[in-house]
C-alpha atoms as a PDB file:
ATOM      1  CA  UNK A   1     116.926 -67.416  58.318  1.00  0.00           C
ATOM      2  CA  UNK A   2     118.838 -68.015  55.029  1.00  0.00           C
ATOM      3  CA  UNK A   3     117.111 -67.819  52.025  1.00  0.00           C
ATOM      4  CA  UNK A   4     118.152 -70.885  51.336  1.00  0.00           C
ATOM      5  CA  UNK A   5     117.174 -72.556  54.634  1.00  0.00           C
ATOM      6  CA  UNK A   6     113.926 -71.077  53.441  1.00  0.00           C
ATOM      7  CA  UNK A   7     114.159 -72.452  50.736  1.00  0.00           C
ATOM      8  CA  UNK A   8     114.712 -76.051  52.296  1.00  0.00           C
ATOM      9  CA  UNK A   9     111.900 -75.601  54.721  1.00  0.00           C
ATOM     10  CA  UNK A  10     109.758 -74.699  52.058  1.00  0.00           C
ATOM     11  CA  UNK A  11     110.724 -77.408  49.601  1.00  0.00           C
ATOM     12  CA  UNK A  12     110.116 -79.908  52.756  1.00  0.00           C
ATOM     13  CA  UNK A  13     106.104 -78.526  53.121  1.00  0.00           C
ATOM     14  CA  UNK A  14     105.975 -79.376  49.520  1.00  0.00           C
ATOM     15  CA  UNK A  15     107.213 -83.392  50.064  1.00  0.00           C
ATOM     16  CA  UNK A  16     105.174 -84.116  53.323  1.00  0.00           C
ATOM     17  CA  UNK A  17     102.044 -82.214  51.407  1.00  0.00           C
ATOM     18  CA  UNK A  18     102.666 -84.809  48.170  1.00  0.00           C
ATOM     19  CA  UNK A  19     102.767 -87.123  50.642  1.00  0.00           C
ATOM     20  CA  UNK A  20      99.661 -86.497  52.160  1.00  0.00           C
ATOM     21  CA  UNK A  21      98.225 -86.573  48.512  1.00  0.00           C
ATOM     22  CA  UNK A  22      99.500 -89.757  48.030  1.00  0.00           C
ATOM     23  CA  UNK A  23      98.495 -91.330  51.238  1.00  0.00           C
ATOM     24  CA  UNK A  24      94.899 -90.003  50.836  1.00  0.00           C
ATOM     25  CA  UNK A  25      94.376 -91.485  46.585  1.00  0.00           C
ATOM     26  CA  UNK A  26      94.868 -95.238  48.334  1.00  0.00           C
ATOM     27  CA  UNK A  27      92.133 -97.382  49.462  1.00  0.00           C
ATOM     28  CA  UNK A  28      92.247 -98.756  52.394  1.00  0.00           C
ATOM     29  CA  UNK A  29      93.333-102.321  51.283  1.00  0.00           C
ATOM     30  CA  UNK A  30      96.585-100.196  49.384  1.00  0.00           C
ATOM     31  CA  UNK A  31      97.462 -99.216  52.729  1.00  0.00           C
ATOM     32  CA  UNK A  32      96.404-101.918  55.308  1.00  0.00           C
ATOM     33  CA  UNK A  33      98.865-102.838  57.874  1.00  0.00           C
ATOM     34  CA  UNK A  34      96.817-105.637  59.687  1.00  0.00           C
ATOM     35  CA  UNK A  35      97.728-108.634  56.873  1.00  0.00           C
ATOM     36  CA  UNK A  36     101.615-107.785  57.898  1.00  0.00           C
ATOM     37  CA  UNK A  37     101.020-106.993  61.673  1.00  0.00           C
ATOM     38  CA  UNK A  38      99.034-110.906  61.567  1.00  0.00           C
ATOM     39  CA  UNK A  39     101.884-112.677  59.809  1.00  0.00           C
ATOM     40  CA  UNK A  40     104.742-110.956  62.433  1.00  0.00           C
ATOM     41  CA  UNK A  41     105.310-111.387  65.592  1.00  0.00           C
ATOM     42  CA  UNK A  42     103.979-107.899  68.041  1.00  0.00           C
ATOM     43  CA  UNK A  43     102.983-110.119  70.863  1.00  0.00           C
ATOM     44  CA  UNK A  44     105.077-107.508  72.901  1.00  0.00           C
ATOM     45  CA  UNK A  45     103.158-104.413  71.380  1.00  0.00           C
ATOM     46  CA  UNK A  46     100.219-106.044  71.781  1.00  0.00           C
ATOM     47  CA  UNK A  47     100.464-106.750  75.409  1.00  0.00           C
ATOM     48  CA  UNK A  48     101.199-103.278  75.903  1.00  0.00           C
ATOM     49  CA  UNK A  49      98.401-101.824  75.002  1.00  0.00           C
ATOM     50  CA  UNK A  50      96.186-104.813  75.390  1.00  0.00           C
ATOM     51  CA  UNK A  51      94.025-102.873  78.677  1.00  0.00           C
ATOM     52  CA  UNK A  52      93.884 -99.203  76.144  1.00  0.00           C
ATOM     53  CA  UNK A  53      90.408 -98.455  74.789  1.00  0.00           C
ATOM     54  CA  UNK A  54      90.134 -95.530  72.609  1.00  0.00           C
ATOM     55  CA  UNK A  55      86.983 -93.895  71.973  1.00  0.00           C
ATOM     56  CA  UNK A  56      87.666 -91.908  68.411  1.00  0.00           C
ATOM     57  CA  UNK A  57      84.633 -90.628  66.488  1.00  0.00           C
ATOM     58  CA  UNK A  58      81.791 -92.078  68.463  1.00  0.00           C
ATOM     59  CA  UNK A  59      83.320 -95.678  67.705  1.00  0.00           C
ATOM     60  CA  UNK A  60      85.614 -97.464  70.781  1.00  0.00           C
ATOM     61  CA  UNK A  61      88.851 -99.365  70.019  1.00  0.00           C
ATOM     62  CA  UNK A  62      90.693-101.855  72.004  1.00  0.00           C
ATOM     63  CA  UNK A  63      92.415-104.926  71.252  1.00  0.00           C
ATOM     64  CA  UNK A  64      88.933-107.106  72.945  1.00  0.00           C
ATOM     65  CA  UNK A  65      86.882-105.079  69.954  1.00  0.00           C
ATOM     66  CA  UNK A  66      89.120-104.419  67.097  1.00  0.00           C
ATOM     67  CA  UNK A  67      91.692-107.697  67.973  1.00  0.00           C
ATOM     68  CA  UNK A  68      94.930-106.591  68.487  1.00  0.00           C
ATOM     69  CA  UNK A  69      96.357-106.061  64.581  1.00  0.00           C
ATOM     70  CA  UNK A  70      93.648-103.493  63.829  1.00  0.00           C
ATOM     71  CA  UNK A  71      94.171-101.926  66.984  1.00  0.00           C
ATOM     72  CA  UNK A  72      97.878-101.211  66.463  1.00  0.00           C
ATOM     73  CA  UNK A  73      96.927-100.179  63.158  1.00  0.00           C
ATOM     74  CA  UNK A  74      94.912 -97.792  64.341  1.00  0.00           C
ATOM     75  CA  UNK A  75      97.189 -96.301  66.866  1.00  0.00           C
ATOM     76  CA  UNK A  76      99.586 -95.997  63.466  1.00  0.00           C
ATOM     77  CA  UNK A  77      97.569 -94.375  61.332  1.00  0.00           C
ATOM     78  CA  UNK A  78      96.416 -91.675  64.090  1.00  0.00           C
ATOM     79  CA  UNK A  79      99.802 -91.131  65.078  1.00  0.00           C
ATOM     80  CA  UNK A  80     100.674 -90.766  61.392  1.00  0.00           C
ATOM     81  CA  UNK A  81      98.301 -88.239  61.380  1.00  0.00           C
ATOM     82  CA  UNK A  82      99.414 -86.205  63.843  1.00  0.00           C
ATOM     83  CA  UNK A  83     103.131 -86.715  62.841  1.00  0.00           C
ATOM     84  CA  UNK A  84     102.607 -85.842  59.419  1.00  0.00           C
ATOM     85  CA  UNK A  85     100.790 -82.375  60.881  1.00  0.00           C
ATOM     86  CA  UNK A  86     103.646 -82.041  63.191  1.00  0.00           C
ATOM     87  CA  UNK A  87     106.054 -81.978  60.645  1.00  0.00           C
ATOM     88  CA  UNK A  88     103.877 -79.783  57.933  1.00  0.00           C
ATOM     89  CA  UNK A  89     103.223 -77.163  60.617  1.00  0.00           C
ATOM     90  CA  UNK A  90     106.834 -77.083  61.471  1.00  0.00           C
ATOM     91  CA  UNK A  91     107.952 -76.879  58.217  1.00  0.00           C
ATOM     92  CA  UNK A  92     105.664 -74.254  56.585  1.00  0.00           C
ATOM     93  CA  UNK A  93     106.650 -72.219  59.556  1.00  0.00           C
ATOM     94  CA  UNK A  94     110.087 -72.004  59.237  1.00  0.00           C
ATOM     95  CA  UNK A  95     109.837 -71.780  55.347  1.00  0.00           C
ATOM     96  CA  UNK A  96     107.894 -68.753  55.638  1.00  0.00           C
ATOM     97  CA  UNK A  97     109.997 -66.536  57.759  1.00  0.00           C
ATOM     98  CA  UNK A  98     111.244 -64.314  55.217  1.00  0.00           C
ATOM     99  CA  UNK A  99     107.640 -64.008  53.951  1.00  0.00           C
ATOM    100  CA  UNK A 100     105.908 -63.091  57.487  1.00  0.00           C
ATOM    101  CA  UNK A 101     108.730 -62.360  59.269  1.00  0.00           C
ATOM    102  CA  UNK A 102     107.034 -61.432  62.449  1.00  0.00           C
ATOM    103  CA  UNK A 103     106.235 -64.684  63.997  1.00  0.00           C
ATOM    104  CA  UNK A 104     102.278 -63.008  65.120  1.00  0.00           C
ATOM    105  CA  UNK A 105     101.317 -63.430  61.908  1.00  0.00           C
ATOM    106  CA  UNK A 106     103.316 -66.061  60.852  1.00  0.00           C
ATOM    107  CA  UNK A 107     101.670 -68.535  63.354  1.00  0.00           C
ATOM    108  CA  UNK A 108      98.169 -67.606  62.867  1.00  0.00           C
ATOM    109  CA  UNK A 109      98.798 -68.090  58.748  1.00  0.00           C
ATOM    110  CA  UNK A 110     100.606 -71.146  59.041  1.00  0.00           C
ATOM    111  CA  UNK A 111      97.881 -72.937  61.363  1.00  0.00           C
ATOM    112  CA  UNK A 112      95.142 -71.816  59.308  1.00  0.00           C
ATOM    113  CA  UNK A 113      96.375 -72.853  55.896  1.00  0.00           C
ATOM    114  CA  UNK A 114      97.446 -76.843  57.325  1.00  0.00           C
ATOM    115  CA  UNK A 115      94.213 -76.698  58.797  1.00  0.00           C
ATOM    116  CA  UNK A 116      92.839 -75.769  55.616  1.00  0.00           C
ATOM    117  CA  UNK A 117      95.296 -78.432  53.671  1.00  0.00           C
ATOM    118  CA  UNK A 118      93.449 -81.153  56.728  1.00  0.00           C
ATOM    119  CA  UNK A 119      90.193 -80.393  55.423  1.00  0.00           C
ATOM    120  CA  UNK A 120      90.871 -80.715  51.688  1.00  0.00           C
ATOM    121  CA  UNK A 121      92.773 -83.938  52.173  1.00  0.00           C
ATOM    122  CA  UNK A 122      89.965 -85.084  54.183  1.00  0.00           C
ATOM    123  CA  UNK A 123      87.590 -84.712  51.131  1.00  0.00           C
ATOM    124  CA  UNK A 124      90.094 -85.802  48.874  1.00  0.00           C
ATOM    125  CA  UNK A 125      90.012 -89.076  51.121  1.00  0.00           C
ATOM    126  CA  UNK A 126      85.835 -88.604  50.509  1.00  0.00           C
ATOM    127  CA  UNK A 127      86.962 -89.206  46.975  1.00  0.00           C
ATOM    128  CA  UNK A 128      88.605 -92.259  47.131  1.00  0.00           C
ATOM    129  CA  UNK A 129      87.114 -96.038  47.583  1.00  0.00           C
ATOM    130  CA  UNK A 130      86.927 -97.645  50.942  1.00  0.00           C
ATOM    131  CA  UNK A 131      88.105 -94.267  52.442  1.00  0.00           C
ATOM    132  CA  UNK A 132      86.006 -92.343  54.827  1.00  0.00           C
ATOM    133  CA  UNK A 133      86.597 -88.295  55.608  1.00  0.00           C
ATOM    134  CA  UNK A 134      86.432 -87.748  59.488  1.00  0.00           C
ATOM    135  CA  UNK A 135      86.279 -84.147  61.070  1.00  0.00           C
ATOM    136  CA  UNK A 136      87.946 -85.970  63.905  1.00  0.00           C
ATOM    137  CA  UNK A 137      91.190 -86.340  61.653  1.00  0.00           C
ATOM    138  CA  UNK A 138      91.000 -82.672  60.631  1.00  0.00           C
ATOM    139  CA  UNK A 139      90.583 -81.974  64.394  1.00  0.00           C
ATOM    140  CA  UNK A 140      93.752 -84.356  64.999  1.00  0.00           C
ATOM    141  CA  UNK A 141      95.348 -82.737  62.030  1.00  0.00           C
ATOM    142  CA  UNK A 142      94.994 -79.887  63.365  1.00  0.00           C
ATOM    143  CA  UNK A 143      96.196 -80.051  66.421  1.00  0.00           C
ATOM    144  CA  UNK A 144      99.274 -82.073  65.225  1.00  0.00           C
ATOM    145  CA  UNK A 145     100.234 -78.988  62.973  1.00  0.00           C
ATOM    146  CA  UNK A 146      99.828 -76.114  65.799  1.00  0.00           C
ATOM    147  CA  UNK A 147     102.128 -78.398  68.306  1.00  0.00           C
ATOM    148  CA  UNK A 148     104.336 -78.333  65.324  1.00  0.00           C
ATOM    149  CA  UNK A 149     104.369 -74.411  65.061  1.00  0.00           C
ATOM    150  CA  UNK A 150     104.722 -73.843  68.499  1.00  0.00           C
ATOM    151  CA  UNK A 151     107.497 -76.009  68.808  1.00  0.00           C
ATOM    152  CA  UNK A 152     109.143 -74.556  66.188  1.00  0.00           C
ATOM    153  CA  UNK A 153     108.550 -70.767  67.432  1.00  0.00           C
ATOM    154  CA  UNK A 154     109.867 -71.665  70.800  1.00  0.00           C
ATOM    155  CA  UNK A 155     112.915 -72.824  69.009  1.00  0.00           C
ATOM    156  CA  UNK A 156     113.034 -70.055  66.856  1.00  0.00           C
ATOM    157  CA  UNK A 157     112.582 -67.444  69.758  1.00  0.00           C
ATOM    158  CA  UNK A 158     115.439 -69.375  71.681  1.00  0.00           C
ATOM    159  CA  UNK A 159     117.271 -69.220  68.985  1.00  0.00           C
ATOM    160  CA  UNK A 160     117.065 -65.306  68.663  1.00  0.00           C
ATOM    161  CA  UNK A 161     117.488 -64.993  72.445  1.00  0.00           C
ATOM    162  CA  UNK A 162     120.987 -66.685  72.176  1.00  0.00           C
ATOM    163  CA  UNK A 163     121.977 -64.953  69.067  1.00  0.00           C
ATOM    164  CA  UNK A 164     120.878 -61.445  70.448  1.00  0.00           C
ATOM    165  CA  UNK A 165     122.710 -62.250  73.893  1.00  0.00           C
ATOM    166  CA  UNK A 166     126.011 -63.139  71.833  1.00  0.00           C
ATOM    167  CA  UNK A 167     125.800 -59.457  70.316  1.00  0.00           C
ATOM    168  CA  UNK A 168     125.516 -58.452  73.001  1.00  0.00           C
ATOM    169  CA  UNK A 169     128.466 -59.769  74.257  1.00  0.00           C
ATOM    170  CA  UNK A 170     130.723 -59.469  71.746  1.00  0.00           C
ATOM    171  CA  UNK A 171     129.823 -55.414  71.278  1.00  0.00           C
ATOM    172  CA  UNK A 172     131.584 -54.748  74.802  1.00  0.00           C
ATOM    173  CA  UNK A 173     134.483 -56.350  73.808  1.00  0.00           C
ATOM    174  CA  UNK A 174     134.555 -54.204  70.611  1.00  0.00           C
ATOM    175  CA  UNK A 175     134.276 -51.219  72.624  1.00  0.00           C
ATOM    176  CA  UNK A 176     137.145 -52.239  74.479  1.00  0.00           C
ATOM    177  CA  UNK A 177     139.720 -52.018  70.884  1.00  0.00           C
END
């Protein structure tokens, strides 16, 4: 990769961590979603998942226990959590090719330190009113960010493939001048 694809990747770990930050310094009532999921109309999201019952650090949701705002709420915020992973473990992957440029090492490094990132965001959250830190969430997190490596090294590794079969196609033809 380009040092300046790096460069992009790396600069795009940097914006979903400040994110992150961001997202974990708000209370809960900064970042409630239930007041505007009430006053709108998500009858047909509701409905959908209306018979779903998630059981998510020893506590179930549904829409019959949480009503059907907090539940979709939920479903947001765990799926931001996992997106937000997704994308950081993804990133930081590709941004540090030129740094660990065999992808053995690269993987290992890159899982551990947005697993580590998880954690301390989870205790930042500890820090913050109405917030609670969750080793469930660092769990999700977690996972979110190694589905985002792997993706990425699949691509990267099909990438590579390609690349290396078009040399190797193009060398016979060479041959042949």
């Amino acid at each position: 990769m380009s040092r300046r694809g790096e460069r992009l990747f790396l600069g795009l770990t940097l914006m979903v961590m400040l994110i992150l930050f961001i997202s974990s310094a708000m209370t809960y009532s900064q970042q409630t979603l239930v007041p505007t999921l009430n006053g709108h109309r998500f009858d047909w999201l509701a409905s959908w998942v209306k018979d779903w019952s998630v059981t998510y650090a020893g506590r179930t949701h549904s829409v019959q226990v949480d009503g059907s705002a907090a539940f979709i709420e939920f479903l947001l915020r765990k799926t931001a959590h996992f997106g937000s992973y997704l994308l950081l473990g993804g990133f930081a992957y590709l941004g540090l090719s030129r740094q660990l440029p065999r992808p053995v090492f690269r993987l290992p490094v890159t899982w551990l330190a947005t697993t580590g990132y998880a954690a301390t965001d989870e205790f930042h959250q500890s820090l913050t009113g109405e917030r609670s830190p969750l080793i469930q969430d660092v769990m999700l997190d977690a996972t979110g960010a190694l589905c985002g490596i792997l993706l990425c090294a699949l691509i990267w590794a099909l990438v590579q493939q390609r690349r290396q079969r078009r040399q190797g196609l193009a060398q016979p033809m060479r041959r042949l001048k």
